[in-house]
C-alpha atoms as a PDB file:
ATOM      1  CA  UNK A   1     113.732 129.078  19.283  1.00  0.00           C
ATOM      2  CA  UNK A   2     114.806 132.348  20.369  1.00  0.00           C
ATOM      3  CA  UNK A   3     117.841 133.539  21.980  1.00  0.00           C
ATOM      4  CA  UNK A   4     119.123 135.980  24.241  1.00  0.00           C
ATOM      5  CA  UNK A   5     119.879 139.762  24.087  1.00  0.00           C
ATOM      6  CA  UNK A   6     122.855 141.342  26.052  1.00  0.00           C
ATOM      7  CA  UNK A   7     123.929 145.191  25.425  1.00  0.00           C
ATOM      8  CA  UNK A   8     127.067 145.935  26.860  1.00  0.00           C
ATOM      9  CA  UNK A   9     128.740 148.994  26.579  1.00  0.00           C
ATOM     10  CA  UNK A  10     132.323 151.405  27.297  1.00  0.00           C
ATOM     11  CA  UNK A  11     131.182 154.787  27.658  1.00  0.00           C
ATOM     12  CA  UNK A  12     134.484 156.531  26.268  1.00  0.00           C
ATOM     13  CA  UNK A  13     135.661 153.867  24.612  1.00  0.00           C
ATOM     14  CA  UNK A  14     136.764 153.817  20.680  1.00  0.00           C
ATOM     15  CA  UNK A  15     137.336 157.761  20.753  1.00  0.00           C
ATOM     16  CA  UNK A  16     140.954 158.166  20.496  1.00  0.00           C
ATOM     17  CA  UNK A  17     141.884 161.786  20.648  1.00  0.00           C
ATOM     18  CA  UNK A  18     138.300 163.107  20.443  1.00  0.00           C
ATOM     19  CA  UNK A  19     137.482 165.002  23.502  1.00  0.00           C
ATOM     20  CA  UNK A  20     134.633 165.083  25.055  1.00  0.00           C
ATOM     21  CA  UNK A  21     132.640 167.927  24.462  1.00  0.00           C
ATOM     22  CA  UNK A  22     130.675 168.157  27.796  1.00  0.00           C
ATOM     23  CA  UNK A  23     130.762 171.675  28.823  1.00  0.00           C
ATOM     24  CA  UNK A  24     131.874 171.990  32.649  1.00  0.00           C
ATOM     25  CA  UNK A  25     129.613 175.078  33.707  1.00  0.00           C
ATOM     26  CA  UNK A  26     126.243 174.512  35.044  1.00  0.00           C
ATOM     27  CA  UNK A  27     124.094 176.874  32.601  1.00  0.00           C
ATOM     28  CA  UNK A  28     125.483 175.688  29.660  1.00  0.00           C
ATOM     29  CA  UNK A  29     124.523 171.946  30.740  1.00  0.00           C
ATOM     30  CA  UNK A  30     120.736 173.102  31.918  1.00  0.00           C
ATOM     31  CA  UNK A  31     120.548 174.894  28.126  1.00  0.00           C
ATOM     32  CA  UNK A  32     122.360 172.448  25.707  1.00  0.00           C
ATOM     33  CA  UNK A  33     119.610 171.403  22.970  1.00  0.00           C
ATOM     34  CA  UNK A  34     118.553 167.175  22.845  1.00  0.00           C
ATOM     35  CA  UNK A  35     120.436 166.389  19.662  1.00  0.00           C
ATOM     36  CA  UNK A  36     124.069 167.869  21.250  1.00  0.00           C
ATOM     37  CA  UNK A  37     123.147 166.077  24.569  1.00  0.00           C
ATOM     38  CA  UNK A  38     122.141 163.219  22.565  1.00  0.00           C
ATOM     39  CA  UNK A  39     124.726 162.841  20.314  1.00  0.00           C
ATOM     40  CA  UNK A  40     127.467 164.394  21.698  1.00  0.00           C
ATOM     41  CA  UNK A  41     128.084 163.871  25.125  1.00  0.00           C
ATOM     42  CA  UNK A  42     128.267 160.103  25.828  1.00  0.00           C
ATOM     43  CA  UNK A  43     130.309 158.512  23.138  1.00  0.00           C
ATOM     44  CA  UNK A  44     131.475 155.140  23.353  1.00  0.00           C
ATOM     45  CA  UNK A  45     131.304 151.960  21.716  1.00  0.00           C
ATOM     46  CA  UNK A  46     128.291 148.952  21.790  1.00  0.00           C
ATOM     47  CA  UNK A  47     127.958 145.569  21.565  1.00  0.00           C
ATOM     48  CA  UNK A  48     124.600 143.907  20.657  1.00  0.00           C
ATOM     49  CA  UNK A  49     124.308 140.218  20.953  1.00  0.00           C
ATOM     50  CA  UNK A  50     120.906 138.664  19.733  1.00  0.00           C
ATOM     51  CA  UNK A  51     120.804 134.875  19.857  1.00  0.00           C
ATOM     52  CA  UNK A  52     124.105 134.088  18.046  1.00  0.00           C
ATOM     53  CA  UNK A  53     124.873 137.071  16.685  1.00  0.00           C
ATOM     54  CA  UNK A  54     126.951 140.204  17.271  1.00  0.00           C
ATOM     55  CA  UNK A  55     127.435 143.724  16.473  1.00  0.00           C
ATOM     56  CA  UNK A  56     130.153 145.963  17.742  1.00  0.00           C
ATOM     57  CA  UNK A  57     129.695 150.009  17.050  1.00  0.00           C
ATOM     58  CA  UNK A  58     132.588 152.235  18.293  1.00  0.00           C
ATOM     59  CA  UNK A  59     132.253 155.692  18.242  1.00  0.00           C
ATOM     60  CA  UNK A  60     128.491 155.605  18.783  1.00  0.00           C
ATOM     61  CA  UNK A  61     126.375 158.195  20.734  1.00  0.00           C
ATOM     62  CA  UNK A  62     124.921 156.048  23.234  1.00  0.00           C
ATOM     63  CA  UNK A  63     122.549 158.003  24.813  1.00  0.00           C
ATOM     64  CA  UNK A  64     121.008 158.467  21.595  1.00  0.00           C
ATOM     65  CA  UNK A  65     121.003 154.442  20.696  1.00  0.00           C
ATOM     66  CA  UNK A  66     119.811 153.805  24.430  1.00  0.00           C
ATOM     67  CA  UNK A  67     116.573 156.179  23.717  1.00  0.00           C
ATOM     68  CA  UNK A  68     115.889 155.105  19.587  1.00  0.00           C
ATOM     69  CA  UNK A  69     116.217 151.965  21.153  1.00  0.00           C
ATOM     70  CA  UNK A  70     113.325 151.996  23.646  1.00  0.00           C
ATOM     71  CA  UNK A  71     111.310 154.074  21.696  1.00  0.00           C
ATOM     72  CA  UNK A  72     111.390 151.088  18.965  1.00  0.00           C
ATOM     73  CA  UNK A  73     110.497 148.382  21.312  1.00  0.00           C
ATOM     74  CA  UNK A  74     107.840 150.586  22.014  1.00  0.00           C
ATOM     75  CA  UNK A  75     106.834 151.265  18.255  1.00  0.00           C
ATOM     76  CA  UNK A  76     107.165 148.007  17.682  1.00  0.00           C
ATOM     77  CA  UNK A  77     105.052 146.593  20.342  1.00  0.00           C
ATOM     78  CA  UNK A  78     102.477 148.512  18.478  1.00  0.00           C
ATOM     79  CA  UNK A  79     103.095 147.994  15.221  1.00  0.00           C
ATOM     80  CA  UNK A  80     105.169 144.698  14.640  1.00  0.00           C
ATOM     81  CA  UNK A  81     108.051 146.295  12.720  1.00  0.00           C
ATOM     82  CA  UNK A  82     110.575 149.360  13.087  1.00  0.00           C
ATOM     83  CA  UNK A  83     113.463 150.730  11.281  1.00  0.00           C
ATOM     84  CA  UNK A  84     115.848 152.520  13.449  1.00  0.00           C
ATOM     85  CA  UNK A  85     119.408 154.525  13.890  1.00  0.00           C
ATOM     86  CA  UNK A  86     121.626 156.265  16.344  1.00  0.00           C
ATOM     87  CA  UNK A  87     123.735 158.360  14.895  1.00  0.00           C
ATOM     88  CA  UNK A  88     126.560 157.273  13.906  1.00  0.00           C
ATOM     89  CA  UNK A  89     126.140 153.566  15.330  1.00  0.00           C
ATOM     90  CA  UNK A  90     123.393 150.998  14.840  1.00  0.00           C
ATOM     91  CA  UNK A  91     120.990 151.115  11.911  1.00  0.00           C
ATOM     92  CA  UNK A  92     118.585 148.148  12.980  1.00  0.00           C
ATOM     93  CA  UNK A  93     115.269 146.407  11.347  1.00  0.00           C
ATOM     94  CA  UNK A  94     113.159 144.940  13.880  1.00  0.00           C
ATOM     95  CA  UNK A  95     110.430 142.510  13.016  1.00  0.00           C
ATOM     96  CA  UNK A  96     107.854 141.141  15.676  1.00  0.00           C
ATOM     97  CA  UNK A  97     107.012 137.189  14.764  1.00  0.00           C
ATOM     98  CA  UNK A  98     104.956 135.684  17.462  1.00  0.00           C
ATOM     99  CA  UNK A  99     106.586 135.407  20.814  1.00  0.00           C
ATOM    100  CA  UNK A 100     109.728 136.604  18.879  1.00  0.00           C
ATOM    101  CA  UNK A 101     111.954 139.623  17.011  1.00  0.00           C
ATOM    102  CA  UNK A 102     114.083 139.605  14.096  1.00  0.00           C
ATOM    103  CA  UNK A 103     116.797 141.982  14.733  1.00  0.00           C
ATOM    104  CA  UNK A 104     118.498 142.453  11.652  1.00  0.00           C
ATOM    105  CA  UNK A 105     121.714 144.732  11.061  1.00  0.00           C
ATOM    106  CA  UNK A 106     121.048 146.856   7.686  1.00  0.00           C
ATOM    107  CA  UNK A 107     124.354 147.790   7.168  1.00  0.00           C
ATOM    108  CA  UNK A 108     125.547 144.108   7.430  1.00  0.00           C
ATOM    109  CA  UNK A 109     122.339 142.239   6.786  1.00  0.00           C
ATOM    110  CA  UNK A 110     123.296 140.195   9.934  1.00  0.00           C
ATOM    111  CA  UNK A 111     120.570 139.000  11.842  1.00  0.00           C
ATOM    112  CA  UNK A 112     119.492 137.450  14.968  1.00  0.00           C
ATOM    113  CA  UNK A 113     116.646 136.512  16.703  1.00  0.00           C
ATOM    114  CA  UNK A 114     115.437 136.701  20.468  1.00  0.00           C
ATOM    115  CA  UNK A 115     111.699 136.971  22.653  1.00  0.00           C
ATOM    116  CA  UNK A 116     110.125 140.230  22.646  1.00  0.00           C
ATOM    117  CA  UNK A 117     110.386 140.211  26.468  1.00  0.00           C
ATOM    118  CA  UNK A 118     114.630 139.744  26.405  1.00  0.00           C
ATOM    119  CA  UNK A 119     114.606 142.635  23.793  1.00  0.00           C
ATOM    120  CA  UNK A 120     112.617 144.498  26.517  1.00  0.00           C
ATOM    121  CA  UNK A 121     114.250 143.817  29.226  1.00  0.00           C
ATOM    122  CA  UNK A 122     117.767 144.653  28.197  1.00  0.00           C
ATOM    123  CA  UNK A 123     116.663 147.912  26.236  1.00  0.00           C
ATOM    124  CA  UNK A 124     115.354 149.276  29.461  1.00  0.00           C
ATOM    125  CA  UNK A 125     118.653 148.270  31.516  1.00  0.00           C
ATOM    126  CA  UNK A 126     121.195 149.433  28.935  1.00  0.00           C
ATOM    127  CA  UNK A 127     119.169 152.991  29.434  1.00  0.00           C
ATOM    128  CA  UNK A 128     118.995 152.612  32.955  1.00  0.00           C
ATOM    129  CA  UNK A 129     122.535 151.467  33.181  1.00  0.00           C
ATOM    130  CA  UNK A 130     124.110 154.180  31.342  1.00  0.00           C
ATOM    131  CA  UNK A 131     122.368 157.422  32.603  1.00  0.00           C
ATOM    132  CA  UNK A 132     123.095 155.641  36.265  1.00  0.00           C
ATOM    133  CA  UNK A 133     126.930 155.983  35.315  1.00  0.00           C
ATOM    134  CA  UNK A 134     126.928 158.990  33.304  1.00  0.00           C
ATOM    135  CA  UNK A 135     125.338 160.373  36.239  1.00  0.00           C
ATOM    136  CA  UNK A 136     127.365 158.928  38.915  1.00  0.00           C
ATOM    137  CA  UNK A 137     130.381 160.358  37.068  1.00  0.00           C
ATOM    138  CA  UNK A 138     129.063 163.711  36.364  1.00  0.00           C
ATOM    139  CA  UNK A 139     126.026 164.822  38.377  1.00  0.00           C
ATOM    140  CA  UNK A 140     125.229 167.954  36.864  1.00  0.00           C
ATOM    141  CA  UNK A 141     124.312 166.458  33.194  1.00  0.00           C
ATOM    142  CA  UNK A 142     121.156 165.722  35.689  1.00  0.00           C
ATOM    143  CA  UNK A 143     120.240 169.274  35.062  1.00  0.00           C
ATOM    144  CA  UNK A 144     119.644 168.811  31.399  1.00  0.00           C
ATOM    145  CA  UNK A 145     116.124 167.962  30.541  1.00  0.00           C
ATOM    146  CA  UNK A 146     117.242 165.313  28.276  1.00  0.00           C
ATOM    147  CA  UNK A 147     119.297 163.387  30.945  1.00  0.00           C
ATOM    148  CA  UNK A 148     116.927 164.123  33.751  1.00  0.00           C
ATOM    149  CA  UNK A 149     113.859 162.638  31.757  1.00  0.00           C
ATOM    150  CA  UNK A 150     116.128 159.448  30.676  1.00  0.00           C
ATOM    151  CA  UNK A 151     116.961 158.994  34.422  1.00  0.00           C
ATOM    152  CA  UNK A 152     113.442 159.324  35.891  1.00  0.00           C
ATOM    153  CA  UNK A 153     112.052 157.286  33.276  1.00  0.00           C
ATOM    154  CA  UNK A 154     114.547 154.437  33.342  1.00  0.00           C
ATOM    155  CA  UNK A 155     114.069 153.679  36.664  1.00  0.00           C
ATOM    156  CA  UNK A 156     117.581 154.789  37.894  1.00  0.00           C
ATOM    157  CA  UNK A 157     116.453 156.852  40.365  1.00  0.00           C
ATOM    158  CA  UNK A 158     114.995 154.264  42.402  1.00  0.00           C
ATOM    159  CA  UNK A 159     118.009 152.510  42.038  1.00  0.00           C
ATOM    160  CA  UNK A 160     118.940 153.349  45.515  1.00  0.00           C
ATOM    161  CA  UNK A 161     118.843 156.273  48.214  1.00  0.00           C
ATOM    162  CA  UNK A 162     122.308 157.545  46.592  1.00  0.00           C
ATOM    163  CA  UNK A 163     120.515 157.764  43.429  1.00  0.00           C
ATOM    164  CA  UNK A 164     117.552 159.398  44.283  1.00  0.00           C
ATOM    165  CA  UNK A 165     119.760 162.074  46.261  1.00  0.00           C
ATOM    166  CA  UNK A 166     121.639 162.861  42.900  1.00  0.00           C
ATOM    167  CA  UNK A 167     117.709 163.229  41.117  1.00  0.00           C
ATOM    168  CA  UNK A 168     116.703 165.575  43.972  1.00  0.00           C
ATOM    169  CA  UNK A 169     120.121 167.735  44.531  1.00  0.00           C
ATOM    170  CA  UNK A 170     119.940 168.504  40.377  1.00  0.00           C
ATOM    171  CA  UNK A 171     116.236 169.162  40.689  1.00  0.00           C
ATOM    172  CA  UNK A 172     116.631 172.277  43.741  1.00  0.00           C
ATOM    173  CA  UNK A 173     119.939 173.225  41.367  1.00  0.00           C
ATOM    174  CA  UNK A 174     118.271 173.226  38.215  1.00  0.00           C
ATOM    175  CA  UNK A 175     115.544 175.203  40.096  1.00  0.00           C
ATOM    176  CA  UNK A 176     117.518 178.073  41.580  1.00  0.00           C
ATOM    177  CA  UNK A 177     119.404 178.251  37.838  1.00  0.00           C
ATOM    178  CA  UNK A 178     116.065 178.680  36.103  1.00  0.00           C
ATOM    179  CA  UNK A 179     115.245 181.324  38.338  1.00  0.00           C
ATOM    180  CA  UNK A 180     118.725 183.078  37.853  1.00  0.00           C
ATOM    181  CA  UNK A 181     118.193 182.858  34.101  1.00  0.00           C
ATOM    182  CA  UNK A 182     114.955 184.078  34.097  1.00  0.00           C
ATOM    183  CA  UNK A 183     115.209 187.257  36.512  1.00  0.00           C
ATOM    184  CA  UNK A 184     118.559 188.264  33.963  1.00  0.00           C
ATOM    185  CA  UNK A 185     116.627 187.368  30.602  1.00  0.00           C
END
């Protein structure tokens, strides 16, 4: 029998006296390459529960786990297995059997074991979940291609009309600050 998933996370959380290194001005967001965006700018700490067991990561990127981790749901749809890590936080094995996944820890060799469809499910609102608050908090990240693909595809932006105002205000900013760059470049 299979159990449950649940993702929960702190953005911030776990960092003590790191500071965030998010830059404030709107160019520098637009340009910042995928792995800083990815691994830099939304630390916090993660806890995984699959059937009866747990993992807690602190001090994990989790925009970076929230993407490995539906890109290997996806992988492993299609291939029945997948080896995966964010950096700095989760370094997971996941086996399709039937119906089911083996989620194993390979740091820890802890394992747990839920339906393919709960594994789904939760990977997609964790993502959803997170660029929804990162966003909420800080609406410009939305001008980052990184962020702004993570939104549209996780659904977030038909979360609500608030939502979808926050897509579309980044978009026509992001537009006039390509347009800047490119007529001084």
């Amino acid at each position: 029998m299979s159990g449950s998933v649940v993702i929960s996370y702190v953005l911030g959380e776990g960092l003590g006296d790191v500071p965030p290194s998010l830059p404030s001005d709107q160019l520098a967001i637009l340009n910042s390459e995928e792995w800083v965006v990815r691994e830099r700018w939304f630390l916090g700490s993660v806890d995984v529960q699959v059937g009866g067991s747990v993992w807690g990561y602190r001090k994990t990127p989790l925009l970076d786990f929230a993407l490995a981790l539906r890109y290997a749901v996806n992988i492993l749809a299609a291939d029945g297995a997948i080896e995966f890590d964010a950096e700095g936080g989760p370094n997971l094995r996941l086996e399709q059997i039937g119906d089911a996944v083996r989620v194993v820890d390979i740091r820890s060799g802890t394992e747990g074991e839920c339906s393919f469809v709960d594994l789904v499910g939760s990977a997609g609102r964790f993502l959803r979940s997170l660029v929804d608050e990162v966003t909420k908090d800080r609406p410009d990240v939305l001008l980052n291609d990184v962020v702004r693909t993570a939104f549209r595809e996780s659904g977030a932006r038909q979360l609500n009309q608030e939502a979808f105002g926050r897509y579309s205000r980044a978009g026509q900013i992001r537009g006039k600050l390509l347009k800047r760059q490119a007529s001084q470049g």
